[in-house]
C-alpha atoms as a PDB file:
ATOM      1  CA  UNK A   1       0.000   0.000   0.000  1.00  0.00           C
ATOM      2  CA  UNK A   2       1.444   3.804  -0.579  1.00  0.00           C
ATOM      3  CA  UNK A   3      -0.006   5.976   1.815  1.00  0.00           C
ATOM      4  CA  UNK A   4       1.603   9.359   2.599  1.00  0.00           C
ATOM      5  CA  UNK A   5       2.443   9.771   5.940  1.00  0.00           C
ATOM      6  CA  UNK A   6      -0.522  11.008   7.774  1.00  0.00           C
ATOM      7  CA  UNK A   7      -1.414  11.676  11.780  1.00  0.00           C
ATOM      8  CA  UNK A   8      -4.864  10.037  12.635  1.00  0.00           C
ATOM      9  CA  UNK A   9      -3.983  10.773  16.266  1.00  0.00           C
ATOM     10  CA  UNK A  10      -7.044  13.022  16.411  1.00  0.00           C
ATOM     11  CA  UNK A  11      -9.775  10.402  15.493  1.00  0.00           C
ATOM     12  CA  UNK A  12     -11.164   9.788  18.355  1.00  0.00           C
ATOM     13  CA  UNK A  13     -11.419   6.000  19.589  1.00  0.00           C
ATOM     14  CA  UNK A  14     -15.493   5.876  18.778  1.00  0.00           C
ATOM     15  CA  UNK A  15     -14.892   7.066  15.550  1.00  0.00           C
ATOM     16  CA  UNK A  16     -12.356   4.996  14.976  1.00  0.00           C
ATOM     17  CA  UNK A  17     -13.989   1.772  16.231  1.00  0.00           C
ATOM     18  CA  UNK A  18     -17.756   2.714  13.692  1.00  0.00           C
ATOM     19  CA  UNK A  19     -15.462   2.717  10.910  1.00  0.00           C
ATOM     20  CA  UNK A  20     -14.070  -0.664  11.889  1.00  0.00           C
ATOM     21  CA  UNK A  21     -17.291  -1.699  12.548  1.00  0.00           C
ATOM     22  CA  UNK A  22     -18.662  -0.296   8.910  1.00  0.00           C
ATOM     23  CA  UNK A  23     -15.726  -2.250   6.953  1.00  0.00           C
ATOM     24  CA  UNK A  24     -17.590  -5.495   7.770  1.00  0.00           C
ATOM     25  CA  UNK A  25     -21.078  -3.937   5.821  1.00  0.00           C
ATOM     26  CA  UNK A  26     -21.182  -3.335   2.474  1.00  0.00           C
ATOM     27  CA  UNK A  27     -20.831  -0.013   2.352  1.00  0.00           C
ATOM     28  CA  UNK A  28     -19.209   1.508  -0.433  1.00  0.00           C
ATOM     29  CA  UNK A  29     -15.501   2.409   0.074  1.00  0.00           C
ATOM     30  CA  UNK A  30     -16.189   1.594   3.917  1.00  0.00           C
ATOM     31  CA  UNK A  31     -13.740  -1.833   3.846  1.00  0.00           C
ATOM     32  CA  UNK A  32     -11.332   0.352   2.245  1.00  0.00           C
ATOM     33  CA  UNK A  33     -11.527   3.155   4.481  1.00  0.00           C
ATOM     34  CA  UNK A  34     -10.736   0.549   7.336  1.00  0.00           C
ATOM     35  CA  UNK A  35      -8.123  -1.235   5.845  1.00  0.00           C
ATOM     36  CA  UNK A  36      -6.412   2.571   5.455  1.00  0.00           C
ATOM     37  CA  UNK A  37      -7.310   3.335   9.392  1.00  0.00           C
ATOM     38  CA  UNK A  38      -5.462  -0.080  10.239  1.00  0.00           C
ATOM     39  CA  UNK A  39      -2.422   0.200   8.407  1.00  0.00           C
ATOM     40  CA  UNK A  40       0.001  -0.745   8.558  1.00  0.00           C
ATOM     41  CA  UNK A  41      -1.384  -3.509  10.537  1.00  0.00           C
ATOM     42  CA  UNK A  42      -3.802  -5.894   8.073  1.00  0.00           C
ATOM     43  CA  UNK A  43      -7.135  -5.576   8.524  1.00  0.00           C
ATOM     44  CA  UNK A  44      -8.695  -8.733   8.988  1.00  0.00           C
ATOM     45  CA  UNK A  45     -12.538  -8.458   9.865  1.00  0.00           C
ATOM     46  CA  UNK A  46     -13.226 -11.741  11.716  1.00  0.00           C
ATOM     47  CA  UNK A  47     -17.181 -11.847  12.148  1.00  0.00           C
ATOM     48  CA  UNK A  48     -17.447 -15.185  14.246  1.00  0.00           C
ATOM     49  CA  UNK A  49     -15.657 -12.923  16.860  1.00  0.00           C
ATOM     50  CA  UNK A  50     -18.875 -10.346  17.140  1.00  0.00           C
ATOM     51  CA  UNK A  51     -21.670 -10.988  19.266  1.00  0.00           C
ATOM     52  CA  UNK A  52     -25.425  -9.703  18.400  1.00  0.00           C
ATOM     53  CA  UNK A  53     -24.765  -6.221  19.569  1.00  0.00           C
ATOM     54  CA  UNK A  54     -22.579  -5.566  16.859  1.00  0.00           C
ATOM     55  CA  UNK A  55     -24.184  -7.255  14.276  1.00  0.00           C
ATOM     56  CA  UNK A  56     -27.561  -5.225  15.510  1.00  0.00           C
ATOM     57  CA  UNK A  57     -25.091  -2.180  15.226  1.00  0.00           C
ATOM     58  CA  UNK A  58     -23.849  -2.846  11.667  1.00  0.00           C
ATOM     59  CA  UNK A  59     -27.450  -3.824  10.588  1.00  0.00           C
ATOM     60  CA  UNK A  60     -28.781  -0.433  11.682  1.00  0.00           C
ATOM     61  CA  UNK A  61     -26.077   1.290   9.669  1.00  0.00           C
ATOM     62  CA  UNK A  62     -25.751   0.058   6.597  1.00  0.00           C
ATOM     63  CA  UNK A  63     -30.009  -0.326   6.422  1.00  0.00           C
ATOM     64  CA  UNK A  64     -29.391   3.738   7.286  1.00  0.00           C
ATOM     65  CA  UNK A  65     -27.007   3.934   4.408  1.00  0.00           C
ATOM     66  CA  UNK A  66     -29.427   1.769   2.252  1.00  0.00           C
ATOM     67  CA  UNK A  67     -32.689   3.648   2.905  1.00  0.00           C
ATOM     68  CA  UNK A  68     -30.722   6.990   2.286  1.00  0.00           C
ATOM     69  CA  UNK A  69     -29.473   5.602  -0.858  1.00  0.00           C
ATOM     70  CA  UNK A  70     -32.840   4.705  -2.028  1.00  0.00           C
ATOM     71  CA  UNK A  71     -34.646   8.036  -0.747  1.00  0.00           C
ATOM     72  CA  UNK A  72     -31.756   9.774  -2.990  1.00  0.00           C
ATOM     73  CA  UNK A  73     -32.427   7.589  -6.044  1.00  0.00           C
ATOM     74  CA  UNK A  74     -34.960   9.364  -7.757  1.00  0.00           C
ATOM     75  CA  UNK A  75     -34.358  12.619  -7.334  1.00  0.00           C
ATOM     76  CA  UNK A  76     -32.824  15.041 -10.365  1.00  0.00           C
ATOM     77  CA  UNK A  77     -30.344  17.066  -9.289  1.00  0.00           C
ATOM     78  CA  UNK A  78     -30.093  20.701 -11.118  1.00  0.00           C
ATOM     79  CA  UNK A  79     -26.876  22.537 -11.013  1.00  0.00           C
ATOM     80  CA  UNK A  80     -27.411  26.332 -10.944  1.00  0.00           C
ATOM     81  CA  UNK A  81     -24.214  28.182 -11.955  1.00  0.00           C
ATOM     82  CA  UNK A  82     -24.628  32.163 -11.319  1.00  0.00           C
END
C-alpha cells in the first residue's frame, strides 16, 4: 500500500472503532476506508468474533445507508451556476 504519511492521532477511539465496525457492511468504500485506518497492521474483519450487539449495530447502519441511498435515487439534481 502507498499511503503518505498522515497523523490520525485526532480520530477519536469511537470514531475509529464505527469505521471498523462499517468495513464489515457493504458499504461503499467503507472496507477500504478501514483497511487505510489499520495500516500498517492488516485488517482482517473476523465476524465469528462479534456478538449480536454488533451485528444489531452494523445492521442499523448500513439499512441507514441503504434507505438513504434509495430516498436519494430518484431525485434530479439541477446545477445552478450564477
Amino acid at each position: 500500500m502507498n499511503i503518505p504519511d498522515r497523523n490520525y492521532s485526532t480520530i477519536s477511539p469511537s470514531a475509529k472503532s464505527l469505521l471498523l465496525m462499517k468495513g464489515f457492511t457493504n458499504i461503499p468504500f467503507a472496507r477500504q476506508a478501514a483497511e487505510l485506518i489499520s495500516y500498517p497492521e492488516k485488517y482482517i474483519p473476523d465476524p465469528d468474533s462479534k456478538d449480536f450487539g454488533f451485528w444489531a449495530r452494523a445492521a442499523h447502519f448500513e439499512s441507514r445507508y441503504l434507505s438513504i441511498d434509495q430516498l436519494l435515487t430518484p431525485l434530479t439534481v439541477k446545477i445552478f451556476w450564477s
